[in-house]
Protein backbone atom coordinates (compact mmCIF):
# COMPACT_ATOMS: atom_id res chain seq x y z
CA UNK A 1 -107.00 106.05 29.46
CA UNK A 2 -106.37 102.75 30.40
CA UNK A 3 -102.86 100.63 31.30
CA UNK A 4 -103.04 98.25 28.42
CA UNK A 5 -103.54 101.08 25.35
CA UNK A 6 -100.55 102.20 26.29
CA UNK A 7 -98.73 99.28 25.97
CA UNK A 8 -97.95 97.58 22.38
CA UNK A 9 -99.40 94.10 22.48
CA UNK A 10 -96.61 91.82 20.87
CA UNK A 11 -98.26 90.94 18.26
CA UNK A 12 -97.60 94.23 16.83
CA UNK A 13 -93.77 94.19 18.35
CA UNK A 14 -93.20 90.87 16.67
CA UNK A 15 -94.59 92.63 13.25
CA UNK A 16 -93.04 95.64 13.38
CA UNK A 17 -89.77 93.66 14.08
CA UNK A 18 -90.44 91.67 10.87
CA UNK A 19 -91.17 94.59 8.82
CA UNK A 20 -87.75 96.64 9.89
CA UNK A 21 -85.87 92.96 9.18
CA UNK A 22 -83.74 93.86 5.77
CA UNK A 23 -85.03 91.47 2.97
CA UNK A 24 -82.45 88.33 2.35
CA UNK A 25 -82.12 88.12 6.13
CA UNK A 26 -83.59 85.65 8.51
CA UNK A 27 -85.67 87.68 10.84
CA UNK A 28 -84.69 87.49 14.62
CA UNK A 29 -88.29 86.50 16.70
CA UNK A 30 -88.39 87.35 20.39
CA UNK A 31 -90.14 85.78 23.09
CA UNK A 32 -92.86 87.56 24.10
CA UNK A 33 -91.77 89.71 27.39
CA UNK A 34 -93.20 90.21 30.42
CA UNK A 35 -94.08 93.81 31.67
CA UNK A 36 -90.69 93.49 33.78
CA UNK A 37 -88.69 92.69 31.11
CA UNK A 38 -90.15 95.23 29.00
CA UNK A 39 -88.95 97.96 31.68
CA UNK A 40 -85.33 96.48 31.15
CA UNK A 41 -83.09 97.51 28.50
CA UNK A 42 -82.89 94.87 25.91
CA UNK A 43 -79.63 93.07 25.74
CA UNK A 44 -78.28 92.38 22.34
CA UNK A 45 -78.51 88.77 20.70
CA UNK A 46 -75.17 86.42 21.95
CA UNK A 47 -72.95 85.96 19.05
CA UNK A 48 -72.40 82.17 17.70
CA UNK A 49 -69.29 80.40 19.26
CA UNK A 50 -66.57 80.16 16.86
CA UNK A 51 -63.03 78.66 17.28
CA UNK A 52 -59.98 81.05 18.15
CA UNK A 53 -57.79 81.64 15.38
CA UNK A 54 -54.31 79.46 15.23
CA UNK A 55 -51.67 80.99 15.73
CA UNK A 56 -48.74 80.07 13.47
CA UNK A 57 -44.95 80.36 14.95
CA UNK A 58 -42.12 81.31 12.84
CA UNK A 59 -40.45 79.33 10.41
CA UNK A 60 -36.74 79.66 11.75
CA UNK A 61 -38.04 79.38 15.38
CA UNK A 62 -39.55 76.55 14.24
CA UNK A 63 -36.14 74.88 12.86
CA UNK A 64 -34.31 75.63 16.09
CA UNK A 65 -36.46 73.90 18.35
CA UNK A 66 -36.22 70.91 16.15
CA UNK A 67 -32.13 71.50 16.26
CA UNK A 68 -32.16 71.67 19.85
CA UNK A 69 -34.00 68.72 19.94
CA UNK A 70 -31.91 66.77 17.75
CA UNK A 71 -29.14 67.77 19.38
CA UNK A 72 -30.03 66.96 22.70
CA UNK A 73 -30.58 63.42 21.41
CA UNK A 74 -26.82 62.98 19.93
CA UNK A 75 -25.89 64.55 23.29
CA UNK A 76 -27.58 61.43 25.24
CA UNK A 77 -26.41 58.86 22.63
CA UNK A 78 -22.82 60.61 22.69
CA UNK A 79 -23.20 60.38 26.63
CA UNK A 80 -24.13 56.91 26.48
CA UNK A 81 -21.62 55.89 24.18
CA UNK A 82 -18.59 57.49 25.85
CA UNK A 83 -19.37 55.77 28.75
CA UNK A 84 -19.93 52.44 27.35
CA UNK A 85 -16.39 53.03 25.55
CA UNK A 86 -14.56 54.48 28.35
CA UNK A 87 -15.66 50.97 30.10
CA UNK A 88 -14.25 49.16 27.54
CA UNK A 89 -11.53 51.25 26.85
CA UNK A 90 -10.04 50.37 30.96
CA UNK A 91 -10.86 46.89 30.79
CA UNK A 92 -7.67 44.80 31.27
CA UNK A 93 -7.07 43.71 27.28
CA UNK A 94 -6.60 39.65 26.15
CA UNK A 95 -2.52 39.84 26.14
CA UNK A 96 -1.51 36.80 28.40
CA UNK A 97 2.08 37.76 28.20
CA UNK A 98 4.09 40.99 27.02
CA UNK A 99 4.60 40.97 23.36
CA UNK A 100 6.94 43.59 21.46
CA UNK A 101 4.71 44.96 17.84
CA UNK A 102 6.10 46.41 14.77
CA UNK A 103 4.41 49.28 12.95
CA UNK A 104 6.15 49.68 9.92
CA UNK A 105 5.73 52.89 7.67
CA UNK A 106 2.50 53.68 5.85
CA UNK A 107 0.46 50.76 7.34
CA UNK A 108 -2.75 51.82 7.42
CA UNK A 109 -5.07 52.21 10.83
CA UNK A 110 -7.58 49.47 9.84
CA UNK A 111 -4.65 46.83 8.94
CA UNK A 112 -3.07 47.87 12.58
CA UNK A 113 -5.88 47.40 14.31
CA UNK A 114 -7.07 44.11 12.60
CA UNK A 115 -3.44 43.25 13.46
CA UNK A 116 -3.27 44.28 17.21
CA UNK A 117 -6.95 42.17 17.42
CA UNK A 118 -5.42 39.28 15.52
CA UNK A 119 -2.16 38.76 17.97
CA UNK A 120 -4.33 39.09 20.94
CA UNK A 121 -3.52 42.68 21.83
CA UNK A 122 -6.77 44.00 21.91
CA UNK A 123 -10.42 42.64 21.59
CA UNK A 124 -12.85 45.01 20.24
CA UNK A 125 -11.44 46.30 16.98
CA UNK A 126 -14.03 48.14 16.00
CA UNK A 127 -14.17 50.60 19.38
CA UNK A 128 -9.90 50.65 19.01
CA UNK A 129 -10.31 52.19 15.79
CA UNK A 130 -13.37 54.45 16.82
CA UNK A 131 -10.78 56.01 19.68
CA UNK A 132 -7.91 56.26 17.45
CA UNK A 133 -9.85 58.75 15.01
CA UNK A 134 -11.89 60.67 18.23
CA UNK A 135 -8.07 60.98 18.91
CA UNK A 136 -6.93 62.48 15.42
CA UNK A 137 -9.50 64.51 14.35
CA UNK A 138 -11.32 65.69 17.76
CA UNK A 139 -8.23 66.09 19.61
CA UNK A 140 -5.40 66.76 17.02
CA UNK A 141 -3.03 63.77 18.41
CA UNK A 142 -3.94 60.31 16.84
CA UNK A 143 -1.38 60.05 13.95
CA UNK A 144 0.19 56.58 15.11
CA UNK A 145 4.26 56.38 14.59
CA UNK A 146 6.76 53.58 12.92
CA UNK A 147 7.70 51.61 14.98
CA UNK A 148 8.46 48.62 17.35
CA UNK A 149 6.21 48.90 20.62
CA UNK A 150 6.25 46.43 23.66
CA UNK A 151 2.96 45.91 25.16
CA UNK A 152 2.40 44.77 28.72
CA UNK A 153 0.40 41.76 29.77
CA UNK A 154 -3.62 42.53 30.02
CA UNK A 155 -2.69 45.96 28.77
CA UNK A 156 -5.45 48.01 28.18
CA UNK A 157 -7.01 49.33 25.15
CA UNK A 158 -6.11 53.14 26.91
CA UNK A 159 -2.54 52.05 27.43
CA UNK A 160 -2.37 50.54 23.82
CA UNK A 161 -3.66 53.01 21.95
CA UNK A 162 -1.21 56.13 24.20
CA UNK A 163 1.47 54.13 23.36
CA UNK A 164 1.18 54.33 19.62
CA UNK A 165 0.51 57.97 19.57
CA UNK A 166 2.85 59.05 22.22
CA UNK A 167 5.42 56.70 19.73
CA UNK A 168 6.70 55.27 22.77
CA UNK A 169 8.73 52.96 20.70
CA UNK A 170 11.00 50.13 21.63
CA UNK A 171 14.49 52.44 20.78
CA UNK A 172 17.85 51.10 19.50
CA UNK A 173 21.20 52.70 19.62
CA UNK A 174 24.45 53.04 18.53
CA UNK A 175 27.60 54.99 20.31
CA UNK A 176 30.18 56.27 18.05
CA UNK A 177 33.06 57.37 19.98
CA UNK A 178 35.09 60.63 19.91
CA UNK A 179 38.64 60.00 18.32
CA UNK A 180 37.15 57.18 15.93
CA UNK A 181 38.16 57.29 12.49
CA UNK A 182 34.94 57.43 9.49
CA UNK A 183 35.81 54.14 8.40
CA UNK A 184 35.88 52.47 12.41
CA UNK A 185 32.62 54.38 13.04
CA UNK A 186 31.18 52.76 9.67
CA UNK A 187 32.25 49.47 10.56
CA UNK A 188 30.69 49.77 14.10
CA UNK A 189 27.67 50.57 12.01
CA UNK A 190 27.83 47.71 9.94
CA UNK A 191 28.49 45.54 13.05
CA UNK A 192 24.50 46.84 14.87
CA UNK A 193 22.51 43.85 13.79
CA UNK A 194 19.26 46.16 14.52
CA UNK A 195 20.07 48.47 11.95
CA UNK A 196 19.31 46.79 7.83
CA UNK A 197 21.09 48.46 4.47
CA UNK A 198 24.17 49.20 2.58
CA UNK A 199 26.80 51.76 3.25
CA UNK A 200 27.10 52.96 -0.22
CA UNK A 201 30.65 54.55 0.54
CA UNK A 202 32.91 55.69 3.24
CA UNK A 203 32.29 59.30 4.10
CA UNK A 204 35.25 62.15 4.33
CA UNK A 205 37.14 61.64 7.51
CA UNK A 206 35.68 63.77 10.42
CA UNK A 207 32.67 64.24 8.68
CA UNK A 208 30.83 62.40 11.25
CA UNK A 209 29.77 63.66 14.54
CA UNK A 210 30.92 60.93 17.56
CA UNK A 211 27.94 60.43 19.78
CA UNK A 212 24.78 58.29 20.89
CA UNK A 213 22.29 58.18 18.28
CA UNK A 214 19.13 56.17 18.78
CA UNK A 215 16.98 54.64 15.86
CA UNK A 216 13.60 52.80 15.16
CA UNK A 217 13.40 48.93 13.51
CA UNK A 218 13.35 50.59 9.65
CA UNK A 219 16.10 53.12 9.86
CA UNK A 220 18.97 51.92 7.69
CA UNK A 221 22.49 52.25 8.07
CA UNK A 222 23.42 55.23 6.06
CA UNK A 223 20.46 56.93 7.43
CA UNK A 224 22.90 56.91 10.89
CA UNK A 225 25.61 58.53 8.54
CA UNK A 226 23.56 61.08 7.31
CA UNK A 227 22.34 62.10 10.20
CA UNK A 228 25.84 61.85 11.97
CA UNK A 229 27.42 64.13 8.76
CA UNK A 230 24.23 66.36 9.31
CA UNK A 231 25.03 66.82 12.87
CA UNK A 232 28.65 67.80 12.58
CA UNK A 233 27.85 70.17 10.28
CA UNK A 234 25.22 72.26 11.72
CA UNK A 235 27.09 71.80 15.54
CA UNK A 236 30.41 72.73 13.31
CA UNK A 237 28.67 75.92 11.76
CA UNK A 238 27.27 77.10 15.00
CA UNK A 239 30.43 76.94 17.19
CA UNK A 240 32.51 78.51 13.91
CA UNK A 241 30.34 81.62 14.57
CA UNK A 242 31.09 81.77 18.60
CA UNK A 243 35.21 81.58 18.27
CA UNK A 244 37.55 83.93 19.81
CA UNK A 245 39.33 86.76 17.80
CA UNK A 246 42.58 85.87 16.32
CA UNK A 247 42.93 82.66 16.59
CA UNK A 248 45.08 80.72 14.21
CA UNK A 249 42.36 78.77 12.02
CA UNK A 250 41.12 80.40 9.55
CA UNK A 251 38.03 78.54 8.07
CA UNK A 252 35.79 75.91 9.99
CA UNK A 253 37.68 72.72 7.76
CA UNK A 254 40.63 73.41 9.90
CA UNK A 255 39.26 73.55 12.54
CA UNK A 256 38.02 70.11 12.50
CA UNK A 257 41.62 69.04 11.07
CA UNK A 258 43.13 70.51 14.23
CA UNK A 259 40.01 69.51 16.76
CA UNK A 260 41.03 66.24 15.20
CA UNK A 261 44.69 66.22 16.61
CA UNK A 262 43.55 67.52 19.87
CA UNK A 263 40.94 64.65 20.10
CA UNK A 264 43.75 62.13 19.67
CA UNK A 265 46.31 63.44 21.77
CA UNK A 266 44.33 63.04 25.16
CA UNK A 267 41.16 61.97 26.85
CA UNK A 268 40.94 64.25 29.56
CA UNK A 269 38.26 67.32 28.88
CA UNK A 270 40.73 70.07 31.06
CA UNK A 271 43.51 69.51 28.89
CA UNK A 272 42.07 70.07 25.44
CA UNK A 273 42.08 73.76 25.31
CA UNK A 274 45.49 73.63 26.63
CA UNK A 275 46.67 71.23 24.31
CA UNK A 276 44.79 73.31 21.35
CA UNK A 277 46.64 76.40 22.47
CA UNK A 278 50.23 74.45 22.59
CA UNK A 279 49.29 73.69 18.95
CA UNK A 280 48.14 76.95 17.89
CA UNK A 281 51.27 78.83 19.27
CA UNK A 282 53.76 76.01 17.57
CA UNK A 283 51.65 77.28 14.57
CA UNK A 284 52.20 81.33 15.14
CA UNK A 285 55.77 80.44 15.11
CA UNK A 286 55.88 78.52 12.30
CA UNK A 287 56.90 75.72 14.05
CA UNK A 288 56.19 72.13 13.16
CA UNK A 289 53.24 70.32 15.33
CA UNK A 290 55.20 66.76 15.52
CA UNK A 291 51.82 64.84 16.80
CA UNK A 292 52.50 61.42 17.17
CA UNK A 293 48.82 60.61 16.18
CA UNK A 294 49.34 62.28 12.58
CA UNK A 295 52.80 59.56 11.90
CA UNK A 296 50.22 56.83 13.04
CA UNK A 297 47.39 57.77 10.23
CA UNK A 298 49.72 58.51 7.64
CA UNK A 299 50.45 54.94 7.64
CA UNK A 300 47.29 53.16 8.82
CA UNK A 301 45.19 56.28 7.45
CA UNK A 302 41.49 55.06 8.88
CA UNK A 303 42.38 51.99 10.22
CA UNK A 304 43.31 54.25 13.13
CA UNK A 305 45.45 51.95 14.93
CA UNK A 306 48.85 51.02 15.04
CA UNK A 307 49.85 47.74 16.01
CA UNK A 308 53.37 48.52 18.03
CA UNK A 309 55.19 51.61 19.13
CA UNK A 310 56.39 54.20 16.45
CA UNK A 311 59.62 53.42 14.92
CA UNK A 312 61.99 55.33 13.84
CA UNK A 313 61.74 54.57 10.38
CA UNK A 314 58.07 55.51 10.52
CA UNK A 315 58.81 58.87 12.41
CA UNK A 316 61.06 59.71 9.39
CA UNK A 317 58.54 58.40 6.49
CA UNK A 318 57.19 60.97 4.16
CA UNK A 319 53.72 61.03 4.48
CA UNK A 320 51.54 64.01 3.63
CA UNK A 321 50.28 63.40 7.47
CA UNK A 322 53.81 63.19 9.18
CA UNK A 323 53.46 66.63 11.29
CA UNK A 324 57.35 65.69 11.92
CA UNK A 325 58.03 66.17 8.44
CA UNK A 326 55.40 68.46 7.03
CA UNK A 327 54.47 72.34 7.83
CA UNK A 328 51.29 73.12 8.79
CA UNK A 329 48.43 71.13 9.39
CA UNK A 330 48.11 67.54 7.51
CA UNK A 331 45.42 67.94 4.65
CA UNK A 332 42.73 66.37 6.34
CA UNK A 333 41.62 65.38 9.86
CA UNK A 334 43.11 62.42 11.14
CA UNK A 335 39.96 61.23 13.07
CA UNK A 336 36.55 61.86 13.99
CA UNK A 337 36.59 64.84 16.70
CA UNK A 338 34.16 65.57 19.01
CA UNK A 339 32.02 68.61 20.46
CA UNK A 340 34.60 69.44 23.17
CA UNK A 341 37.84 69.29 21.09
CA UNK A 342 36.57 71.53 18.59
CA UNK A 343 35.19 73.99 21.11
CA UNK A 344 38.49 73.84 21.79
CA UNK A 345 40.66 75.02 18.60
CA UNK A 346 37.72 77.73 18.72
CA UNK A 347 38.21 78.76 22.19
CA UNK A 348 41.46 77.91 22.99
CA UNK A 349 43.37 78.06 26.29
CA UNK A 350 45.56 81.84 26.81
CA UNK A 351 48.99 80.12 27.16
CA UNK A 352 53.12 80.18 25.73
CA UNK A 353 52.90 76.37 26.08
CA UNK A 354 54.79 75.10 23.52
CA UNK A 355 55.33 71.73 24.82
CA UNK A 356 53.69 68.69 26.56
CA UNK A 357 54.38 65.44 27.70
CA UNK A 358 53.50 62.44 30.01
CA UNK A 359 52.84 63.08 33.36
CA UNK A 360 52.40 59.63 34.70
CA UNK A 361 49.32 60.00 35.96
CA UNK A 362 47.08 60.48 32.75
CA UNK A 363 47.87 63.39 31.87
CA UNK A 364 50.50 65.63 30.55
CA UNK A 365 52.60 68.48 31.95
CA UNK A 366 53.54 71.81 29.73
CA UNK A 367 56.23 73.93 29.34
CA UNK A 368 56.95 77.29 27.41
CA UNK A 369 60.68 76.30 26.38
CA UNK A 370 62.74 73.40 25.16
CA UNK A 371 64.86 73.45 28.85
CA UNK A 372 61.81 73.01 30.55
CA UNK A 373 60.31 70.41 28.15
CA UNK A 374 63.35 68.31 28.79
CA UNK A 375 63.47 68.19 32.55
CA UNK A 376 59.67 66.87 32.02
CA UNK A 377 60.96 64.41 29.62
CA UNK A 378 63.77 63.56 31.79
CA UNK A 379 61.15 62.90 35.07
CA UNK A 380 58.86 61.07 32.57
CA UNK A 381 61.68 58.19 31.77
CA UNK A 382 62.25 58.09 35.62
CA UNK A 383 58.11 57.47 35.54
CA UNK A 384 58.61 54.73 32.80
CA UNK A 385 61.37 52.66 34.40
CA UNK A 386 59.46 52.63 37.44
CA UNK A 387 56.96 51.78 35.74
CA UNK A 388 58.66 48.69 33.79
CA UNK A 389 60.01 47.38 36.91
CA UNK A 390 56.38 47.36 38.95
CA UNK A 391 55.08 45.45 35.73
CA UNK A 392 58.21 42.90 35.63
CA UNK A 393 57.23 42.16 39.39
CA UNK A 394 54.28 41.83 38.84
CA UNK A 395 54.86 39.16 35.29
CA UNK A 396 57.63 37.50 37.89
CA UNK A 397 55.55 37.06 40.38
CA UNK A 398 52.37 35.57 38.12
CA UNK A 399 54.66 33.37 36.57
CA UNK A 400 56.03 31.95 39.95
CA UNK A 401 52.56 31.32 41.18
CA UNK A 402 51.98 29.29 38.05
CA UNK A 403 55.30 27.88 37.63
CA UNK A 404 59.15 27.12 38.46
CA UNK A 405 61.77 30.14 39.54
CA UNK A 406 63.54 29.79 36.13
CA UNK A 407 60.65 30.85 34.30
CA UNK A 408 60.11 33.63 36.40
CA UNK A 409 63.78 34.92 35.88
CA UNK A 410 62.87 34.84 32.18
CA UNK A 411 59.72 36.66 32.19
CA UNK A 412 61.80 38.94 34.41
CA UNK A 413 64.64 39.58 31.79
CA UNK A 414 61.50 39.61 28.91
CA UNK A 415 60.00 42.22 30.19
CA UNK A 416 63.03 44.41 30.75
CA UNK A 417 64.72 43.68 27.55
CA UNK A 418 61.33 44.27 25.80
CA UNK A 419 61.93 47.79 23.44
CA UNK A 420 58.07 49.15 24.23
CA UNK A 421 56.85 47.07 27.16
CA UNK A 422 54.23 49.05 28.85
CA UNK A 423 50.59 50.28 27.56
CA UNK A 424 48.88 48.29 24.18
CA UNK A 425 47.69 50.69 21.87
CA UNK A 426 44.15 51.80 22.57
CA UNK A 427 41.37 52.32 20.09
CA UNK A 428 42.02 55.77 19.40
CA UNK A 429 45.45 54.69 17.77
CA UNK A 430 47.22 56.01 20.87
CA UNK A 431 50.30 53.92 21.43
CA UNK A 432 51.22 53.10 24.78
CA UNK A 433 54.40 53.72 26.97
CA UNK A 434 57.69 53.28 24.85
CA UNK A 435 61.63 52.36 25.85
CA UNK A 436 63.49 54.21 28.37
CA UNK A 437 65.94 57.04 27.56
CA UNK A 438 68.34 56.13 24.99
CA UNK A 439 71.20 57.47 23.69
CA UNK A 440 70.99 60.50 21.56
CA UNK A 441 67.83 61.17 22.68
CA UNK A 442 68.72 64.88 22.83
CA UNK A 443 71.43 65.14 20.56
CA UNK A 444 69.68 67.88 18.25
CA UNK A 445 66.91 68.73 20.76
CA UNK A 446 65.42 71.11 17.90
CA UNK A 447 65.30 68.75 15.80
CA UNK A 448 64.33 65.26 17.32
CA UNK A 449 62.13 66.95 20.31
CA UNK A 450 58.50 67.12 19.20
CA UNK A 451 55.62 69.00 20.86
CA UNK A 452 54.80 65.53 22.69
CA UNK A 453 57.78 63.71 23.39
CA UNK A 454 61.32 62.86 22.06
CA UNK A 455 63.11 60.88 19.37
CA UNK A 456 65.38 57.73 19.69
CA UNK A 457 68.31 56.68 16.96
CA UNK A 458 67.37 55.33 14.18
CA UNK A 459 65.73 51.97 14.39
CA UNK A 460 64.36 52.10 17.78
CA UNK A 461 60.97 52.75 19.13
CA UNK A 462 60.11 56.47 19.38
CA UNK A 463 59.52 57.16 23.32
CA UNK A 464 55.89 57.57 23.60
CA UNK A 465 54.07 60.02 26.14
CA UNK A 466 51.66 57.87 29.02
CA UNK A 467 48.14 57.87 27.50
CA UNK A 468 45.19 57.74 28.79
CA UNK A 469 43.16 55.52 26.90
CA UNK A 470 39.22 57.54 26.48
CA UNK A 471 37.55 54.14 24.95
């Protein structure tokens, strides 16, 4: 049998591949193959290229890449701007000289700011107002106050805009001293040319707290006496709580009618609980407080000054305030008192002192009996006739230096003759030094010897205890 029966000529392959192709389909024609290839296992037909199937990310993924993106921009433009505004924002500004500006209430941030541009405060308006809302609304802090501001020369937009939100304002104040009456503190009040408005009335004396208060180019004048009434109220309240046990006022009004005695009767801070506890024990006893300071209002009431020394006449004037004449305390305070004399009446000194007069020196010394009280009166007139002859020296020899020897003798015999020579009332309606000792001075010691000082015959000036004028 030969080699090439065997084999299948391919012819017949390529027929028989025909005939087994299913009907519909293009058959597949091989290449004839050689007797090698026929040996060789026959490799199926390569499959047509075709394109890998896209792949499609999620939707949200999608979004966030684009965010990220987006936000990254800002982040560079944000960068870019900061930096171009923080340059601008440290330049020196256009101010050639300082200039003092006025916000007043409710102007607006765009009127300010076209307003700080227009006087030459600042030159980018635009950027100023950019920084003063990063400033509210990033940060919390960019509400600008009322108010008049001074700005320095070249000051920058930084140091512009921290002033108006800091409200580093230009500030005005008033003082009020302790001892004033209302209607001296509201004419002080009236007097402050920085402050505009009507009083509408005088408020109740001692209403009004004495102290420092500081105020802005709008607040008006009875904005100062509410806030002064406000003040002595809620300080008033507070200390009423903190008072000792058993002490002799009984609501907080009189203790501001007493603080208000205390206030008048000296200016030195260690003496005022003393004093408030001589006054308290005159009380226990029923005994009548004869302050000078209450003759004085009852017939000046809150003009608070008295133009000469008491008289005698005055000291026996019936006066709902004359403490000579009157039990108890006078129906309202007689002045304006401040934080330390009505701590106090609250917290007075633990003393018998029932007593005090001049010592000479500023202040005033105590005593726990009448005896006692009148060898301190009796060294006090030994005090004031020194006292009158230093000061007729003194006029004698001013006059001499001036003039001829016969003057001199007669500002010499002036001063000595004089009735009340020494101190000028101060402005807490303290009179000054009085006459010497007079006759009948102690003829009904009871009766004419006050908690202060003593009484003269009728007619003549009242001798008045050394103050020591506070103002």
């Amino acid at each position: 049998m030969s080699l090439t029966r065997d084999i299948p000529s391919t012819a017949n392959d390529n027929r028989e591949l025909v005939a087994a192709t299913p009907a519909g389909r293009q058959p597949v024609v091989l290449a004839p193959r050689s007797p090698t290839e026929t040996l060789e296992p026959m490799r199926p037909p390569s499959l047509p290229d075709r394109e890998p199937p896209e792949e499609r990310s999620h939707p949200f993924l999608s979004f966030l890449d684009g965010l990220v993106s987006l936000l990254f921009i800002m982040a560079g433009l944000a960068a870019a701007l900061y930096y171009f505004v923080r340059v601008q924002f440290d330049q020196p500004g256009p101010l050639v000289t300082s200039l003092v500006f006025a916000v007043p209430k409710g102007e607006g941030v765009s009127a300010m700011s076209e307003r700080l541009q227009r006087e030459g405060v600042i030159d980018d308006r635009p950027i100023f107002m950019t920084s003063i809302l990063y400033f509210k609304y990033l940060r919390g802090k960019g509400n600008v106050k009322a108010g008049e501001y001074e700005f320095r020369k070249n000051a920058t937009m930084r140091e512009v805009l921290d002033t108006l939100v800091e409200g580093k304002s230009i500030e005005h104040k008033v003082t009020l001293a302790e001892g004033l009456t209302t209607q001296q503190m509201v004419e002080k009040i009236k007097a402050n040319p920085d402050l505009h408005g009507d009083i509408t009335q005088i408020p109740p004396e001692g209403s009004l707290l004495p102290d420092t208060y500081k105020f802005g180019r709008d607040d008006t004048r009875q904005e100062i006496i509410e806030r002064m009434q406000a003040a002595q109220a809620k300080f008033l309240a507070k200390v009423w709580d903190q008072r000792d046990e058993g002490i002799v006022v009984q609501t907080p009004e009189e203790a501001l009618i007493l603080a208000s005695i205390v206030e008048k009767e000296t200016g030195r801070a260690d003496e005022r609980p003393r004093i408030a506890s001589v006054f308290q024990n005159r009380l226990r006893k029923n005994m009548r407080l004869q302050s000078d300071p209450t003759i004085i209002y009852g017939i000046v009431g809150g003009k608070g000054v008295l133009d000469h020394p008491i008289q005698q006449d005055e000291l026996d004037r019936d006066t709902q305030y004359n403490t000579y004449k009157i039990d108890g305390l006078p129906p309202t305070p007689i002045a304006c008192p401040g934080r330390a004399a009505i701590e106090a009446v609250l917290k007075p000194a633990k003393t018998k002192d029932l007593y005090f007069v001049a010592d000479g020196k500023g202040g005033h010394v105590f005593a726990a009996t009448l005896e006692e009280h009148n060898r301190n009166v009796a060294k006090w007139r030994q005090i004031e006739r020194e006292i009158r002859a230093k000061e007729a020296q003194e006029a004698a020899a001013a006059v001499a230096a001036a003039g001829t020897t016969g003057e001199a003798e007669a500002a010499v015999s002036a001063v000595k003759g004089a009735a009340a020579p020494a101190l000028a009332p101060d402005e807490t309606g303290a009179a000054g030094t009085a006459a010497a000792d007079m006759p009948g001075a102690f003829a009904d010691p009871e009766a004419l010897v006050g908690a202060s000082d003593g009484a003269t015959a009728k007619g003549e000036a009242v001798p008045k205890p050394l103050r020591n004028p506070k103002r």
